[in-house]
Protein backbone atom coordinates (compact mmCIF):
# COMPACT_ATOMS: atom_id res chain seq x y z
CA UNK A 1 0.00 0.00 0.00
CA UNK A 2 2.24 2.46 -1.19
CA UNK A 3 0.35 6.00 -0.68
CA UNK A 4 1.67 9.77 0.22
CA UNK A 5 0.65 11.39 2.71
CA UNK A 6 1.04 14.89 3.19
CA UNK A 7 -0.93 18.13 3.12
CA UNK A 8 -0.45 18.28 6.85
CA UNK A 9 -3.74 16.00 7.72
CA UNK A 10 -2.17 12.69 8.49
CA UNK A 11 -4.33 11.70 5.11
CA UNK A 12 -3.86 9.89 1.40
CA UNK A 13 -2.85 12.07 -1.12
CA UNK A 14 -3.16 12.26 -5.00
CA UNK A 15 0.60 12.95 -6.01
CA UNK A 16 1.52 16.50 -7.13
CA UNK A 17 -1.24 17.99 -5.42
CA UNK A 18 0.12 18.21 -1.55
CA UNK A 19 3.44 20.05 -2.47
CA UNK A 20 3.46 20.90 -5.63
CA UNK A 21 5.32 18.29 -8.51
CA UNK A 22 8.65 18.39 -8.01
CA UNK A 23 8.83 20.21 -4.34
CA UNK A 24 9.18 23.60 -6.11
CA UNK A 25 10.89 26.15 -4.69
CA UNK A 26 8.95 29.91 -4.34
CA UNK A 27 10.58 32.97 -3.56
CA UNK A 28 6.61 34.34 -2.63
CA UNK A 29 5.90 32.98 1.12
CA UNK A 30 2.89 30.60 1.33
CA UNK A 31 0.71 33.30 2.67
CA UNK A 32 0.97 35.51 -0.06
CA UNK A 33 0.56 33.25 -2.68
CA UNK A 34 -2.23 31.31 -1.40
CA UNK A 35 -4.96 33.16 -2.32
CA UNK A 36 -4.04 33.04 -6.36
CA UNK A 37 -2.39 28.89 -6.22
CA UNK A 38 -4.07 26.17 -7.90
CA UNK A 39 -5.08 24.32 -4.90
CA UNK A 40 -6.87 27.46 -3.15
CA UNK A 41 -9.48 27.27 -6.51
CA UNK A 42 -9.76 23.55 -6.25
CA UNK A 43 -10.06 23.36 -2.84
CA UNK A 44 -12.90 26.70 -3.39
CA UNK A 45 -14.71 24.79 -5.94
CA UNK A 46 -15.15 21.30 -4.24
CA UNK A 47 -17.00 24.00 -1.39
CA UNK A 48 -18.55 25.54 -4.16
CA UNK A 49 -19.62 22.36 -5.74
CA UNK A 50 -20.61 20.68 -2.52
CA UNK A 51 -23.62 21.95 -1.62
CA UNK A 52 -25.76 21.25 -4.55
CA UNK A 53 -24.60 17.44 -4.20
CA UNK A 54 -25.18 17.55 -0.52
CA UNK A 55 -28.93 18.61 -1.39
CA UNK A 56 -29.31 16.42 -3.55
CA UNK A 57 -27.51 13.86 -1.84
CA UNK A 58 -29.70 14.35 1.03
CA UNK A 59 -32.92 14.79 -0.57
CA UNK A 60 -32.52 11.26 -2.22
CA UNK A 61 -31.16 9.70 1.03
CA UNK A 62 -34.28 10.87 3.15
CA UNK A 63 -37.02 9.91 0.61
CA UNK A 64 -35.97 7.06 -0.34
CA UNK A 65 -35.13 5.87 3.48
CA UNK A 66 -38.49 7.34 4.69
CA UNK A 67 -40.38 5.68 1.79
CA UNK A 68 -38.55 2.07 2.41
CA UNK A 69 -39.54 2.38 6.26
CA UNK A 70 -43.21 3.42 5.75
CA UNK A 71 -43.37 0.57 3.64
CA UNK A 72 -41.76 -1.53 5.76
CA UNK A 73 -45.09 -3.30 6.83
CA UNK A 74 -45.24 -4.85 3.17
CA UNK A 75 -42.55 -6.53 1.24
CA UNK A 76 -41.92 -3.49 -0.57
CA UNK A 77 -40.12 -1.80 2.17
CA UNK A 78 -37.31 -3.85 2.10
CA UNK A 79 -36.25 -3.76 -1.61
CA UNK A 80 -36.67 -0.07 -1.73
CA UNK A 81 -34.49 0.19 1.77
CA UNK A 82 -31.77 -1.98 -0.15
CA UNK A 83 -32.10 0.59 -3.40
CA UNK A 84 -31.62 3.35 -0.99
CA UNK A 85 -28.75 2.19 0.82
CA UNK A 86 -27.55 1.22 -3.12
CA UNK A 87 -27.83 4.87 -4.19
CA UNK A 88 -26.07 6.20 -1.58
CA UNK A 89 -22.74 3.46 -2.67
CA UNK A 90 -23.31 5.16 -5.77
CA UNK A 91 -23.14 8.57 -5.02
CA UNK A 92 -20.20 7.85 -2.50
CA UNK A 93 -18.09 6.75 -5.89
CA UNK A 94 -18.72 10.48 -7.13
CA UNK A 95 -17.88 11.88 -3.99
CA UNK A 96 -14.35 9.96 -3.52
CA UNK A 97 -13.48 11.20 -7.46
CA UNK A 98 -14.69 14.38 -6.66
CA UNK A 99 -12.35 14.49 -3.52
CA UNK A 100 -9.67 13.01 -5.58
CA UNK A 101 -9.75 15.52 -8.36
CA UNK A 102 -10.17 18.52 -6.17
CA UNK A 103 -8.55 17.97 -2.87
CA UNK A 104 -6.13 15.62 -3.91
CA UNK A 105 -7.58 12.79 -1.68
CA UNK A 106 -6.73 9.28 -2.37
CA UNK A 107 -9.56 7.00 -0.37
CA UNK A 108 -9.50 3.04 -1.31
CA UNK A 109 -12.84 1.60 -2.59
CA UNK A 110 -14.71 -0.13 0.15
CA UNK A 111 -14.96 -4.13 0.07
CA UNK A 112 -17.23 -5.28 -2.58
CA UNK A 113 -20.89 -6.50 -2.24
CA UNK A 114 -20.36 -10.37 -0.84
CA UNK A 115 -23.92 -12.05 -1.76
CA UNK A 116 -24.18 -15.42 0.09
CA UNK A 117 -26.70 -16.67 -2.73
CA UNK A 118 -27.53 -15.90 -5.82
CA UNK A 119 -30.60 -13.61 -7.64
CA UNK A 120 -32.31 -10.32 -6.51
CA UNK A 121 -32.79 -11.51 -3.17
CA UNK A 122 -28.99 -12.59 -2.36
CA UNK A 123 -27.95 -9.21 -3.16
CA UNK A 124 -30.76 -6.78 -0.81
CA UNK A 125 -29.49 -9.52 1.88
CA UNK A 126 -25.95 -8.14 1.03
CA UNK A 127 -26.57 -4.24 0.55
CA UNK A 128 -28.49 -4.51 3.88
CA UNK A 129 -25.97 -6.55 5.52
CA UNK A 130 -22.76 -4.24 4.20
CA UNK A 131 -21.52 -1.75 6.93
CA UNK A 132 -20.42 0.48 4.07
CA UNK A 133 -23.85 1.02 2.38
CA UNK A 134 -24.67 2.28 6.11
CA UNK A 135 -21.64 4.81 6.28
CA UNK A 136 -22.63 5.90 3.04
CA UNK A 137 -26.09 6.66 3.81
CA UNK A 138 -24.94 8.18 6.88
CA UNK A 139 -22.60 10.56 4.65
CA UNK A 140 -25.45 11.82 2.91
CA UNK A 141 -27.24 13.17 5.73
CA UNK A 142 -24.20 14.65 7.34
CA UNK A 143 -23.13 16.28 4.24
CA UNK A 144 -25.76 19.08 3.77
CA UNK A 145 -25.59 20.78 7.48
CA UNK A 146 -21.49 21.00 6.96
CA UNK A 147 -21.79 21.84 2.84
CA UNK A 148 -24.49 24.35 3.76
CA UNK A 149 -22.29 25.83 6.55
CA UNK A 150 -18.80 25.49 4.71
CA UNK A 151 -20.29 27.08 1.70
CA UNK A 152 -21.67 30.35 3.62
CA UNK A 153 -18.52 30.67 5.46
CA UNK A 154 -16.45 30.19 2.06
CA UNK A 155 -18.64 32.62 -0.09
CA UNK A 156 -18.40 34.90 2.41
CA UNK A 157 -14.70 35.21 3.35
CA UNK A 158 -13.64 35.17 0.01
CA UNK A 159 -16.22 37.83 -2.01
CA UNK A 160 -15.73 40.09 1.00
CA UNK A 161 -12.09 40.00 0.91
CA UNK A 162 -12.00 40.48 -3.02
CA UNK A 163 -14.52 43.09 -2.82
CA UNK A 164 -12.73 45.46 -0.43
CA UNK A 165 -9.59 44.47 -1.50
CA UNK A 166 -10.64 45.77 -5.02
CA UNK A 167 -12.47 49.06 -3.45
CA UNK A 168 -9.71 51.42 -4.95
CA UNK A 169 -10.59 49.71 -8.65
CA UNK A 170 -14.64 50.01 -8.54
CA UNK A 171 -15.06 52.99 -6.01
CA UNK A 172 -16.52 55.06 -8.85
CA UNK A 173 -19.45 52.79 -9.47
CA UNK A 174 -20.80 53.73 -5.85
CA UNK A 175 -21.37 57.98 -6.48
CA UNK A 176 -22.01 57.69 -10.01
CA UNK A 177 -24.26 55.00 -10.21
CA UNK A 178 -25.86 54.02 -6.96
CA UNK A 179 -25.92 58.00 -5.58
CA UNK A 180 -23.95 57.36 -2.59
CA UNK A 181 -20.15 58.74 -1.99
CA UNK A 182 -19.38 55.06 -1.56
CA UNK A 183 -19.45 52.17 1.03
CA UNK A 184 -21.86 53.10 4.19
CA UNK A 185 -20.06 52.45 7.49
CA UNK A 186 -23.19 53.96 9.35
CA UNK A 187 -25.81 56.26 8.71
CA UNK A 188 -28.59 57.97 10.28
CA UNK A 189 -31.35 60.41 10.18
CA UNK A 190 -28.76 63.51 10.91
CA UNK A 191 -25.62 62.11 9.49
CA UNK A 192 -23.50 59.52 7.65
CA UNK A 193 -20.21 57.74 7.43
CA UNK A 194 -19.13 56.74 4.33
CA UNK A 195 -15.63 55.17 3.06
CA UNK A 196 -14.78 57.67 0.49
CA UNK A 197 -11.44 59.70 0.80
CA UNK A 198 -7.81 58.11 -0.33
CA UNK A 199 -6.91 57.26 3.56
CA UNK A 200 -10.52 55.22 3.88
CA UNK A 201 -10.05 53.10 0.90
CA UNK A 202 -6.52 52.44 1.23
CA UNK A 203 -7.41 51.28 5.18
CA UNK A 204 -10.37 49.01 2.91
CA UNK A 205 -8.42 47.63 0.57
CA UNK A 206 -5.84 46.62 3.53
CA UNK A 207 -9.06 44.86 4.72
CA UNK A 208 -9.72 43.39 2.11
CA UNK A 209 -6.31 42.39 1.56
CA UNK A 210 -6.39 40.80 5.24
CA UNK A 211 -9.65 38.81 4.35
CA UNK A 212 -8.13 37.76 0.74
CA UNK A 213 -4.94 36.24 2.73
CA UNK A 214 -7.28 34.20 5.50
CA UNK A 215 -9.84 33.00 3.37
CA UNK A 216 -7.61 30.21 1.58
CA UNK A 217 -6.42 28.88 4.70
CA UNK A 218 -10.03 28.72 6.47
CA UNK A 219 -10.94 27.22 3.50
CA UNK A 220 -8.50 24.69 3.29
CA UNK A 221 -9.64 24.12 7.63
CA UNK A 222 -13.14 23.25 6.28
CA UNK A 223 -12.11 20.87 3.58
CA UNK A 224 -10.24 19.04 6.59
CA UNK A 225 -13.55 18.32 7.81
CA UNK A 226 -13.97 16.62 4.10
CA UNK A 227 -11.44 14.95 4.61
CA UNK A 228 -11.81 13.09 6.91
CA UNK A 229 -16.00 12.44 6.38
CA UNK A 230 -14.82 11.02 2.85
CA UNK A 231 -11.90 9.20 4.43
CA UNK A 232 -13.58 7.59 7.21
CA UNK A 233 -17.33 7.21 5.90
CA UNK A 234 -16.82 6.31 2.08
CA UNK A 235 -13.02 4.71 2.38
CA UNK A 236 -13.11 0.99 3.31
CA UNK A 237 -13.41 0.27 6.95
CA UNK A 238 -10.55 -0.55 9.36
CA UNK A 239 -11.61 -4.22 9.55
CA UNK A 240 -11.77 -4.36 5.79
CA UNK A 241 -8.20 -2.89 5.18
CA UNK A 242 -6.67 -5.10 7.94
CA UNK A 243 -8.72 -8.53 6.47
CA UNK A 244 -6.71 -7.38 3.22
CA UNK A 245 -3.35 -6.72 4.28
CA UNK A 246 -3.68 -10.08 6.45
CA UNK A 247 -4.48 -12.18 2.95
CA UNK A 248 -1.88 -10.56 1.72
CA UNK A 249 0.44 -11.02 4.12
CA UNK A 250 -0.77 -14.82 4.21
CA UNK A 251 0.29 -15.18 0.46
CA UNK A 252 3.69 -13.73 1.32
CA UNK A 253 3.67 -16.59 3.76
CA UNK A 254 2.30 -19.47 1.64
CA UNK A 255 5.10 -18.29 -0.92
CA UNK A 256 7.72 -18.29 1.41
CA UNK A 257 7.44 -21.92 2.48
CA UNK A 258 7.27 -22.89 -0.91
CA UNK A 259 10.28 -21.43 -1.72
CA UNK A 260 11.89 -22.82 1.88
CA UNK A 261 10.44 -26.06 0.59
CA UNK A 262 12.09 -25.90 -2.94
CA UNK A 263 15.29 -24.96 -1.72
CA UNK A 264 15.21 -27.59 0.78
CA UNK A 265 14.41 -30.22 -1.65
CA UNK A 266 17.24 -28.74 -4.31
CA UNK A 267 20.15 -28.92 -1.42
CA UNK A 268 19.23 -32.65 -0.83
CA UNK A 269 18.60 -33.35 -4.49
CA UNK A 270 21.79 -32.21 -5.56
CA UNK A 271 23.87 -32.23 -2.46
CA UNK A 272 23.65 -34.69 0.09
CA UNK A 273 21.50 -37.13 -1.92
CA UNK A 274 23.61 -36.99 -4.86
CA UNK A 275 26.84 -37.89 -1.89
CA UNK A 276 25.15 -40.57 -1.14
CA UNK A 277 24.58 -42.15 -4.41
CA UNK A 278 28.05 -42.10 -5.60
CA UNK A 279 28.94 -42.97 -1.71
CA UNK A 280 26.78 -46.36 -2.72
CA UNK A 281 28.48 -46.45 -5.94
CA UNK A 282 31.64 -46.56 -4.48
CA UNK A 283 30.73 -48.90 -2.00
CA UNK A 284 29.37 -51.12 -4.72
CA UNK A 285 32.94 -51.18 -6.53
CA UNK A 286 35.31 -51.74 -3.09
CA UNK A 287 33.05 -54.84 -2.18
CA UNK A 288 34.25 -56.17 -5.76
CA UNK A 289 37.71 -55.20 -5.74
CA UNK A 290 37.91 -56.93 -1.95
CA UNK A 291 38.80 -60.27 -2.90
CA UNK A 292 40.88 -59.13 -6.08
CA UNK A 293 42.78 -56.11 -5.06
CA UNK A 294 42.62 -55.74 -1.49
CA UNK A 295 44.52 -52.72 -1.16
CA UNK A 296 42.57 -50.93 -3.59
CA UNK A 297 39.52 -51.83 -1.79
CA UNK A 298 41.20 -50.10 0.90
CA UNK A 299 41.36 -47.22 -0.62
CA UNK A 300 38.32 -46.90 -2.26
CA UNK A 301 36.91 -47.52 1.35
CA UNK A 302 38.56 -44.77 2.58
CA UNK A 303 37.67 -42.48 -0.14
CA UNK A 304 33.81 -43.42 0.57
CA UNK A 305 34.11 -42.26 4.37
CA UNK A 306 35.57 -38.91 3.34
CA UNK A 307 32.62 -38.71 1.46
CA UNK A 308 30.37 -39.96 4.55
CA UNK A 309 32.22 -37.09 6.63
CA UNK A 310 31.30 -34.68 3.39
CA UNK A 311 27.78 -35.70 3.39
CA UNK A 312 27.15 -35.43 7.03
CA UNK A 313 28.57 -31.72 7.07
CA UNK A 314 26.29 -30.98 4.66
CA UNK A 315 22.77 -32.52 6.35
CA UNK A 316 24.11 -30.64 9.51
CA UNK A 317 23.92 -27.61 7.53
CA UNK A 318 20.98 -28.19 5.97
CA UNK A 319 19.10 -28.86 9.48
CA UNK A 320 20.74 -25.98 10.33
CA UNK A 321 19.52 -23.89 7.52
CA UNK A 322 15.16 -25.73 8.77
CA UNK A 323 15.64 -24.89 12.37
CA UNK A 324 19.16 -24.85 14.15
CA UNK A 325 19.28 -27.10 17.59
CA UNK A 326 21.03 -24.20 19.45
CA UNK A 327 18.33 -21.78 18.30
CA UNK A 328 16.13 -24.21 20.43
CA UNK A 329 18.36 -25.08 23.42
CA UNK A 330 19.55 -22.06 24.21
CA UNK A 331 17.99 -19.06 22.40
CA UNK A 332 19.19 -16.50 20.44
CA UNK A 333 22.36 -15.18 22.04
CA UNK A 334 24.22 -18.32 21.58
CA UNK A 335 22.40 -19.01 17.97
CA UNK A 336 23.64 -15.77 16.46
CA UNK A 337 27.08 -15.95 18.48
CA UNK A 338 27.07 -19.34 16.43
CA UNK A 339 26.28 -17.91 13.41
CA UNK A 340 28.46 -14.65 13.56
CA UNK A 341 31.52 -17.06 14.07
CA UNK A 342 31.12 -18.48 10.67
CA UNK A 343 30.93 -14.91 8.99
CA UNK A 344 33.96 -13.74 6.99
CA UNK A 345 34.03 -10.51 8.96
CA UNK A 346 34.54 -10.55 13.01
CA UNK A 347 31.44 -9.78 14.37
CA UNK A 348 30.43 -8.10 17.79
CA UNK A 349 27.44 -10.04 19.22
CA UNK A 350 24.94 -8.04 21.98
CA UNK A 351 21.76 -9.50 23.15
CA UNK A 352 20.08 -7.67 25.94
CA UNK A 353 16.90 -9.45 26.46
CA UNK A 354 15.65 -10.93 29.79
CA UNK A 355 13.32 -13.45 28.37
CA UNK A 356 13.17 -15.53 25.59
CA UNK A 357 10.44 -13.80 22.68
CA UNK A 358 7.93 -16.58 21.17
CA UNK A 359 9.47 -19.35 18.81
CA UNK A 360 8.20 -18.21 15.93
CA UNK A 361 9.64 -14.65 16.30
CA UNK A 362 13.10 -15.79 17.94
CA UNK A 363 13.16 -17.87 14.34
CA UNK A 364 12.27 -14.99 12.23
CA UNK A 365 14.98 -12.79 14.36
CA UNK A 366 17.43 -15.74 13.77
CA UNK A 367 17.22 -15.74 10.33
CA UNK A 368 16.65 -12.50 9.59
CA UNK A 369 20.11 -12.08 11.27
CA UNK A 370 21.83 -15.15 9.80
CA UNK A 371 20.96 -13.86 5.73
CA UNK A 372 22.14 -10.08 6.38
CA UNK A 373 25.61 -11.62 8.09
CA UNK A 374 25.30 -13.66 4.70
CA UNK A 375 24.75 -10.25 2.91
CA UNK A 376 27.65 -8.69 4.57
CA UNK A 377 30.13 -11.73 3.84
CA UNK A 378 29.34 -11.60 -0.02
CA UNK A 379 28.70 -8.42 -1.09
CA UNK A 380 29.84 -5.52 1.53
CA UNK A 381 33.75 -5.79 1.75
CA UNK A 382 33.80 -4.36 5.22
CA UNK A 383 36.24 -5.02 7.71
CA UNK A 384 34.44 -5.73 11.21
CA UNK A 385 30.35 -6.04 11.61
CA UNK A 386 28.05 -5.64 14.92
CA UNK A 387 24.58 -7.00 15.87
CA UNK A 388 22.02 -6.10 18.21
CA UNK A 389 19.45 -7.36 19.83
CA UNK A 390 17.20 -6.13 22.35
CA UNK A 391 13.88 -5.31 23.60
CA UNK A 392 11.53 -1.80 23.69
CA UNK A 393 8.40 -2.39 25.01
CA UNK A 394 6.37 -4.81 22.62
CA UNK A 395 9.03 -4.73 19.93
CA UNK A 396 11.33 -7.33 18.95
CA UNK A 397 14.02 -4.56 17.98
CA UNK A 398 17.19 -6.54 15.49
CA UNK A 399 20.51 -4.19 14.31
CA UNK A 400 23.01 -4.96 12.10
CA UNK A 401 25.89 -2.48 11.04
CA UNK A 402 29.29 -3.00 9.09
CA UNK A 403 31.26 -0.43 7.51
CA UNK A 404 31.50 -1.87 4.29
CA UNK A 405 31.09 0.07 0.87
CA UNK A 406 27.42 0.70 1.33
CA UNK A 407 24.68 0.76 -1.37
CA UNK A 408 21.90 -1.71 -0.04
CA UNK A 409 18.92 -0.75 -1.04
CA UNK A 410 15.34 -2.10 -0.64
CA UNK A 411 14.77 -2.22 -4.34
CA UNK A 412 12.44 -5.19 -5.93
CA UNK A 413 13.84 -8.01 -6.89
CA UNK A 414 16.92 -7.87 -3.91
CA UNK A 415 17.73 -10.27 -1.15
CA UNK A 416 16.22 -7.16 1.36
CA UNK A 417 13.23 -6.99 -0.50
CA UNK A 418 12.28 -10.26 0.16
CA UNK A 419 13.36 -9.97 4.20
CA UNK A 420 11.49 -6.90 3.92
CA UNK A 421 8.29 -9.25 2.81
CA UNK A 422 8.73 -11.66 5.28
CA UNK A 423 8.92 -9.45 7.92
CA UNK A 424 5.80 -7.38 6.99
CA UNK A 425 4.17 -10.90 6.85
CA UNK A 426 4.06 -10.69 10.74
CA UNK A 427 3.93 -7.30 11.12
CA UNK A 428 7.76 -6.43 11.59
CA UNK A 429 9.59 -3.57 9.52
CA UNK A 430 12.80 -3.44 8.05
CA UNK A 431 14.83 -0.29 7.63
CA UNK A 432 17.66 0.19 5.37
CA UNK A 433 20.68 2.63 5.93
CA UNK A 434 23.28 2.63 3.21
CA UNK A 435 24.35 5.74 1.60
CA UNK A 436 27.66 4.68 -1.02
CA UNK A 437 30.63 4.40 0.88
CA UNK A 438 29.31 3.04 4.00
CA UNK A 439 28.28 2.60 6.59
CA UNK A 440 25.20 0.22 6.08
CA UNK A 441 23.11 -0.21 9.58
CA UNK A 442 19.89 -2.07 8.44
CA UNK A 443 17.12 -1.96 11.72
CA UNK A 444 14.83 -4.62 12.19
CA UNK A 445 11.21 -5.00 14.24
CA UNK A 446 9.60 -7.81 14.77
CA UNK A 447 6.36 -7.63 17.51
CA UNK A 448 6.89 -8.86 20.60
CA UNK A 449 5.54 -12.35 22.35
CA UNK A 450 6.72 -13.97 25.19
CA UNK A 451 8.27 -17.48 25.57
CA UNK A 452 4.97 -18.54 27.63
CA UNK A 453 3.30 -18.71 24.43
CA UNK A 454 5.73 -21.92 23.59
């Protein structure tokens, strides 16, 4: 879910539109060129444009609601409930690309429709059933009281501040067409005030120029409030979002033991299994040569046990490579002190931690560990290396630093990227720190569970 965020509201954002393409740089502070950017108009029209759709919005939502519940006491009730509760889905499609075109706001589509049988009657069950048709609906009627207020406050902010901020340009209209010396401050049966010599309408236009300055930014407060009814009434729902990322995250699994489970079979396939066969082989030919040459027997025999000796090493490795026994015995400080021993590079080993985490997550640590020490041995050229391990509060917190040449980077398709995937699989995070030359400090987090849960 790779989405900006920006435009100070902690929301999804539409590229381009929270800074600008390109992060340009203005010599003209924000607050004086507010009032004439690109995103004060947008931001003015989806005001502007908002309370028509809010009327009718809300006109459709209350008839068609009241309708379905009056005729609630026949069947009829319930299909025209379900249309209702359809429309409003409908009109909360507009109002996410309306607040994507305008304000820049990226909102997700909410979960589709999930009819548990099939025909006309399957799918009012599901529209009746779906919490989003609800938030929609509920959008609708909170809509028109904000649009109507947003759009009275707008209008008036901003023609107020162009209008006096303009006085100097359109003062003649007032005495030569209306009959007045020009804009009534106060006025009463004896006297009158009136905003009509050069100090006056300079003070006005200042005014005005005040007003002009605000208005973009209380605009831009009100279309918060947009925001965030678009965001959290039309986006998909927290549940939703988190039943996706969990499928997703349980494909990253599913993919991951595959691959575990094709590497696994590969090393045996052409490692220790392939040993063995010639090992048998050989076998085969000293048991022939025993009565005919028995000194070549010998030899052959002793050939097949350095090959028994190779084999071995290589199933210990393998097992090592599944699960490692001193993972199990006796956690992870010995484990990665194991480990950072057979790294090219000496290696500083700290592990602060005054209880063992879960199994799962001491794995995930271990090998998250064991491939960047495998990292640093093949790619980084550095000199010395240092990991961490510790605890902050319910974080599994992993560090390893060298001061190699530098240059990892999370990019798809790398031995990181792939970490990176596992990790997010159980909700851990993996930060990169390379810039060229070194040196490379890669963070890792991995939630916390206690050893209890064994």
């Amino acid at each position: 879910m790779a989405t900006e965020y920006g435009q100070g509201y902690g929301l999804p954002t539409e590229p381009g539109h929270a800074r600008g393409v390109g992060e340009r740089r203005h010599r003209m502070p924000a607050a004086l060129r507010a009032p004439v950017e690109g995103r004060h108009w947008r931001e003015l029209a989806y005001v502007l444009l908002g309370l028509p759709i809010s009327i009718l919005l809300f006109t459709y939502a209350v008839t068609m609601v009241s309708l379905g519940a009056g005729l609630l006491v026949t069947f009829l009730g319930v299909p025209v409930l379900a249309a209702a509760l359809a429309g409003c889905r409908a009109f909360g499609s507009v109002e996410r690309a309306r607040a994507r075109g305008l304000l820049g706001l990226r909102v997700g589509e909410p979960a589709p429709l999930r009819t548990g049988r099939q025909g006309f009657m399957g799918w009012i069950g599901a529209v009746l059933k779906s919490g989003t048709s609800w938030r929609a609906l509920l959008y609708s009627v909170l809509q028109l009281p904000w649009a109507v207020f947003s759009f009275a406050v707008s209008v008036t902010f901003w023609s107020l501040g162009w209008s006096l901020v303009t006085y100097p340009l359109w003062f003649w209209v007032l005495p030569m067409y209306a009959g007045q010396d020009g804009i009534q401050l106060y006025g009463d049966e004896q006297h009158s005030v009136y905003l009509d010599n050069p100090f006056e309408i300079a003070v006005t236009a200042g005014v005005g120029l005040l007003f002009t300055l605000a208005t973009p930014w209380i605009v831009r407060a009100l279309t918060t409030v947009d925001r965030w009814m678009v965001y959290g009434l039309l986006g998909p729902s927290r549940l939703a979002s988190r039943v996706v990322e969990l499928e997703s995250d349980r494909g990253v699994v599913v993919d991951t033991a595959a691959a575990d489970l094709r590497r696994i079979e590969r090393d045996l396939h052409d490692g220790a299994q392939a040993r063995l066969v010639a090992l048998a082989m050989d076998l085969g030919l000293a048991k022939e040569k025993l009565r005919e040459d028995p000194r070549v027997a010998a030899q052959m025999v002793d050939e097949a046990h350095g090959e028994v000796k190779t084999a071995l090493q290589e199933l210990r490795d393998l097992a090592r490579g599944i699960h490692p026994a001193v993972l199990t015995d006796r956690g992870l400080d010995a484990a990665l002190s194991s480990v950072a021993s057979r790294c090219t590079v000496p290696v500083r080993v700290e592990v602060d931690l005054t209880e063992r985490p879960a199994p799962a997550i001491e794995g995930i640590a271990y090998f998250t560990v064991s491939e960047l020490l495998q990292n640093i041995s093949k790619h980084s050229r550095a000199t010395w290396a240092a990991v961490e391990v510790w605890r902050a509060d319910d974080r599994l917190m992993l560090q390893v630093v060298d001061n190699g040449v530098g240059g990892a980077e999370l990019s798809s398709g790398s031995g990181l990227a792939g970490l990176a995937e596992r990790l997010d699989a159980v909700d851990g995070i993996l930060v990169v720190d390379s810039p060229a030359g070194g040196p490379t400090r890669v963070t890792a987090e991995l939630p916390w569970r206690a050893e209890r849960a064994r």
